[in-house]
N, C-alpha and C. Protein backbone atom coordinates (compact mmCIF):
# COMPACT_ATOMS: atom_id res chain seq x y z
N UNK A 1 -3.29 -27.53 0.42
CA UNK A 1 -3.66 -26.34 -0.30
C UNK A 1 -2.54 -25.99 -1.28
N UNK A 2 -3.16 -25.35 -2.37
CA UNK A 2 -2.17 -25.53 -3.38
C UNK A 2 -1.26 -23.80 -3.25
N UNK A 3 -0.05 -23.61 -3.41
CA UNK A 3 0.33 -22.48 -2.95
C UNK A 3 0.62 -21.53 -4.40
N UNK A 4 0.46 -20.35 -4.35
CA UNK A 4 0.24 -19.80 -5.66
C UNK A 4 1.19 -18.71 -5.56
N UNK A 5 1.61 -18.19 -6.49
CA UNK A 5 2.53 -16.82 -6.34
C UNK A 5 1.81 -15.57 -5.73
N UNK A 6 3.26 -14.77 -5.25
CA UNK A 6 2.17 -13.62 -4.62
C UNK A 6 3.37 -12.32 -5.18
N UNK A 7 1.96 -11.46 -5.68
CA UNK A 7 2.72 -10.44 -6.13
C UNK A 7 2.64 -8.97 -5.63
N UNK A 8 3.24 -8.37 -4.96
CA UNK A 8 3.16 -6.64 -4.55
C UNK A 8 3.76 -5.99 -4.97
N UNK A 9 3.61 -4.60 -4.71
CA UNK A 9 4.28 -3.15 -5.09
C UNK A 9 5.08 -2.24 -4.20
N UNK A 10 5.75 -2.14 -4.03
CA UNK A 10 6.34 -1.48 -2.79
C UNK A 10 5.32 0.00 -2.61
N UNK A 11 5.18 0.63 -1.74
CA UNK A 11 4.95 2.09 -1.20
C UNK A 11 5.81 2.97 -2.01
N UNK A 12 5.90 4.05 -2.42
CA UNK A 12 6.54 4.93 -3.38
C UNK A 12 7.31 5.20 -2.40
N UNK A 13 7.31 5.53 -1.16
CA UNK A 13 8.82 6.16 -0.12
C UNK A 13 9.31 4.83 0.13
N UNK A 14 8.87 3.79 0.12
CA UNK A 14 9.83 2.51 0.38
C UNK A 14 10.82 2.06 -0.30
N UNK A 15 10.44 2.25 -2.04
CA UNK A 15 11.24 2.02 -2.93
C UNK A 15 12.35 2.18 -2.81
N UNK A 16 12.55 3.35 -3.06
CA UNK A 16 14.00 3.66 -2.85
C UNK A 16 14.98 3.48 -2.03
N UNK A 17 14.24 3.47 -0.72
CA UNK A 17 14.94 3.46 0.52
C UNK A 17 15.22 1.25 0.32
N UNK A 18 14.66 0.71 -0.17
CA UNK A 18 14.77 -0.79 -0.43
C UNK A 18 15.77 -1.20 -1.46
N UNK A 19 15.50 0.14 -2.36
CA UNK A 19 16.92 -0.79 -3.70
C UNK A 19 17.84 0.35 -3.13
N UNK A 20 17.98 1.45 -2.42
CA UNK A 20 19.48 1.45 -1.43
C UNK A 20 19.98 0.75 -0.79
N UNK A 21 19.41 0.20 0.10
CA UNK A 21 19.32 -1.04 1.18
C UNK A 21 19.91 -2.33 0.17
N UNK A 22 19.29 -2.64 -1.49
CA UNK A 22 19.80 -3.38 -1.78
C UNK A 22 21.18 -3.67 -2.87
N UNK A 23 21.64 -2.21 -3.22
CA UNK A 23 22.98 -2.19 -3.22
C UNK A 23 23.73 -2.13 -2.25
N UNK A 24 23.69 -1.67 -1.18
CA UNK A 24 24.48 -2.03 -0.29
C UNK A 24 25.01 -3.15 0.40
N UNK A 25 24.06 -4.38 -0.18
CA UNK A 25 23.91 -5.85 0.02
C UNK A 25 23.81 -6.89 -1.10
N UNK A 26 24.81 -6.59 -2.04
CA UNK A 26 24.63 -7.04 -3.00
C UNK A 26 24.73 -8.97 -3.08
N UNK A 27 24.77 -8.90 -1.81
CA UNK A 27 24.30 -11.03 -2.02
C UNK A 27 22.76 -11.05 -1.50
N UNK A 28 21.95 -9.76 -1.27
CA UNK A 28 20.65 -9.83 -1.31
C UNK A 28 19.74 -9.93 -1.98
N UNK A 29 18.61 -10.84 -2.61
CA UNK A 29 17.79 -9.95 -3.39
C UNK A 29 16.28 -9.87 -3.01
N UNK A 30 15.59 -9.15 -3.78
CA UNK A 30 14.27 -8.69 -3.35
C UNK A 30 13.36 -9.66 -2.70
N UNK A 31 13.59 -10.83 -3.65
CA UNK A 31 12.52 -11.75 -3.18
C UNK A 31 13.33 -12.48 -1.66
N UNK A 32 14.38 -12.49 -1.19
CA UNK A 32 14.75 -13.37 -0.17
C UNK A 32 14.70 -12.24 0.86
N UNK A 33 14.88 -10.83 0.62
CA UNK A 33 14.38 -9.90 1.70
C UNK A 33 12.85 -10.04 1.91
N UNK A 34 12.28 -9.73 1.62
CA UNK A 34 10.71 -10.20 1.47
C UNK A 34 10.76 -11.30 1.98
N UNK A 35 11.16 -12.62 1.90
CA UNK A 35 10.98 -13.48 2.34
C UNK A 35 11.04 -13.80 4.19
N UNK A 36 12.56 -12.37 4.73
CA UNK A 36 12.76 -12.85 5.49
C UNK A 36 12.00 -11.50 6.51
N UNK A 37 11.13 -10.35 5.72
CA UNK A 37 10.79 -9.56 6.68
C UNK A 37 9.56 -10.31 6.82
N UNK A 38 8.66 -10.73 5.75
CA UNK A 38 7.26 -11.61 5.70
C UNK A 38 7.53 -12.23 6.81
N UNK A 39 8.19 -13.53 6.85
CA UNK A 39 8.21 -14.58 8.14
C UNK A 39 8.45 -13.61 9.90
N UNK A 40 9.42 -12.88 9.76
CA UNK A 40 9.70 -12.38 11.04
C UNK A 40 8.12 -11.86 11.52
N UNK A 41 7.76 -10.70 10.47
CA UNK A 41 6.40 -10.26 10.84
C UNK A 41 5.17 -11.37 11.33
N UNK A 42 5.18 -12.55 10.96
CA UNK A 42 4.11 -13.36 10.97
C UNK A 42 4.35 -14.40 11.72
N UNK A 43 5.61 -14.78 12.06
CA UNK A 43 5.83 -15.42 13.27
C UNK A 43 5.98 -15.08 14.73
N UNK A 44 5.64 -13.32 14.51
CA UNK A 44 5.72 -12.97 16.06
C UNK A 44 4.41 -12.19 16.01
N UNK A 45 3.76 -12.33 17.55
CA UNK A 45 2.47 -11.58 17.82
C UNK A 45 2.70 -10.36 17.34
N UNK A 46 1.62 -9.36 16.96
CA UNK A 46 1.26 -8.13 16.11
C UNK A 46 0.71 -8.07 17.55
N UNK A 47 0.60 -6.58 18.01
CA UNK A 47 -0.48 -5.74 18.58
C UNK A 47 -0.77 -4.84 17.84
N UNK A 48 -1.79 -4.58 17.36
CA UNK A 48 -2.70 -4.04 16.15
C UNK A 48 -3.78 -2.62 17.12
N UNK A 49 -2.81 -1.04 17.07
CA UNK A 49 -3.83 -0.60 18.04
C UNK A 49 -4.47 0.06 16.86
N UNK A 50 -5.87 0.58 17.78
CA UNK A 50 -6.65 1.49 17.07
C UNK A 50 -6.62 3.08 16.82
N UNK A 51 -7.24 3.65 15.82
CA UNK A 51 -6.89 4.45 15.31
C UNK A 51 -8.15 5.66 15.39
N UNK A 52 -8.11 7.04 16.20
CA UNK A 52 -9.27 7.73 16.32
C UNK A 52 -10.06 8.13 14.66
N UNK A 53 -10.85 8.23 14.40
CA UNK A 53 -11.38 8.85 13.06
C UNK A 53 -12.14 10.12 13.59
N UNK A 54 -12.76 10.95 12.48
CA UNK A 54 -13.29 11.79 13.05
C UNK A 54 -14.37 11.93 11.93
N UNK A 55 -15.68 12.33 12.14
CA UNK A 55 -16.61 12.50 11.22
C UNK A 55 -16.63 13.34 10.24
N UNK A 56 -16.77 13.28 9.07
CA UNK A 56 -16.44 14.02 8.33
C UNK A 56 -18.00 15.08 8.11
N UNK A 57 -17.66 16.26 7.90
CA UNK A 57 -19.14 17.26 7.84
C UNK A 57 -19.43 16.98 6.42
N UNK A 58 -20.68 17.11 6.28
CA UNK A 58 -21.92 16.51 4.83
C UNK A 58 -21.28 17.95 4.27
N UNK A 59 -20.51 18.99 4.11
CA UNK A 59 -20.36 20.14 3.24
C UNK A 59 -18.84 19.66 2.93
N UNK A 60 -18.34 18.56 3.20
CA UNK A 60 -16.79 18.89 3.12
C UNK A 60 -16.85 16.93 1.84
N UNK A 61 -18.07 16.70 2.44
CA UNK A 61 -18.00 15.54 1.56
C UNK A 61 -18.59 15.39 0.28
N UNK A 62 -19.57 16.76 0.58
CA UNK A 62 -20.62 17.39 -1.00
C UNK A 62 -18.90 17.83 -1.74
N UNK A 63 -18.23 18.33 -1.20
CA UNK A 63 -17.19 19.22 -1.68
C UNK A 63 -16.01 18.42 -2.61
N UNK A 64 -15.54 17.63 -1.53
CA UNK A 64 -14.53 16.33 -2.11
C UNK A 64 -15.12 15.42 -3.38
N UNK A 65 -16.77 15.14 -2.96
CA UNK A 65 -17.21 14.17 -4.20
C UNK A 65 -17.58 15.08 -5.62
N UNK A 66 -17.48 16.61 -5.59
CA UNK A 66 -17.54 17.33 -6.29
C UNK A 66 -16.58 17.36 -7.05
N UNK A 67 -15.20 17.74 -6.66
CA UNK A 67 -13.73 17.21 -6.52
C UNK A 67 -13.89 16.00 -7.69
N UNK A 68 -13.77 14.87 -7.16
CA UNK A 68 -13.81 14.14 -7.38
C UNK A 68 -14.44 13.83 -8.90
N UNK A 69 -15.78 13.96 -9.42
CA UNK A 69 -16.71 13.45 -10.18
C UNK A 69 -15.72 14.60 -11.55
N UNK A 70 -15.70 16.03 -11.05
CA UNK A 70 -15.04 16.73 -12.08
C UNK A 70 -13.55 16.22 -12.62
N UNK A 71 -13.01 15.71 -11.46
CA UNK A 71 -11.29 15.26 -11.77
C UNK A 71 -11.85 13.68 -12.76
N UNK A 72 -12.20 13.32 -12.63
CA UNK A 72 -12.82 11.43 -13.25
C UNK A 72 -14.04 12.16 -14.06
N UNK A 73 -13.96 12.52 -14.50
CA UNK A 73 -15.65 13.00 -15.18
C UNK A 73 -14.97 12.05 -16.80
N UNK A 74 -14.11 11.79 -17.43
CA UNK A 74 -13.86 11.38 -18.45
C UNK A 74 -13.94 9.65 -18.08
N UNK A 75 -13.24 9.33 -16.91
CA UNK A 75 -13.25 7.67 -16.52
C UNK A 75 -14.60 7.71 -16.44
N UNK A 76 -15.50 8.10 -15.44
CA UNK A 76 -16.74 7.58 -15.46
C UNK A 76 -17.87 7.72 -16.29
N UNK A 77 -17.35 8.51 -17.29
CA UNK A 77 -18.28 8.65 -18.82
C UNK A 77 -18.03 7.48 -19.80
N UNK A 78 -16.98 6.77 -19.60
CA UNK A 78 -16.25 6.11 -20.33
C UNK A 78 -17.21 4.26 -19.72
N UNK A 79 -17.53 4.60 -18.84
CA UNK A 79 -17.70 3.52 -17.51
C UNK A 79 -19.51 2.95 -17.90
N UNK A 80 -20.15 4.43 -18.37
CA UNK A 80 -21.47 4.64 -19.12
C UNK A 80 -22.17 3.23 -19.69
């Protein structure tokens, strides 16, 4: 299989806390940290638990998609 580049974005609270982390280590860099949290994570079992949800009420979702359609009313006219 042919192996292809892979590209991400850090989390906005990660950032920072990562290029602190990487002045403080200045024979580090981004891609060989990444390299070495990727492998640790994927060479050891994950337990993956679950997570309760809760139903959301049909007045709170009329409400949000209301929200919603007014905040984007220019993207999805545009979308037309």
């Amino acid at each position: 299989m042919k192996s292809q580049a892979i590209s991400f974005r850090l989390d906005n609270k990660l950032q920072p806390i990562v290029e602190e982390w990487l002045n403080h280590h200045p024979g580090m860099t981004m891609s060989r940290l990444a390299n070495m949290a990727l492998y640790n994570f994927v060479s050891k079992d994950q337990v993956l638990e679950g997570i309760e949800t809760v139903q959301a009420s049909k007045k709170s979702v009329k409400t949000s998609l209301g929200k919603m359609f007014k905040k984007h009313k220019k993207t999805l006219d545009e979308l037309k």
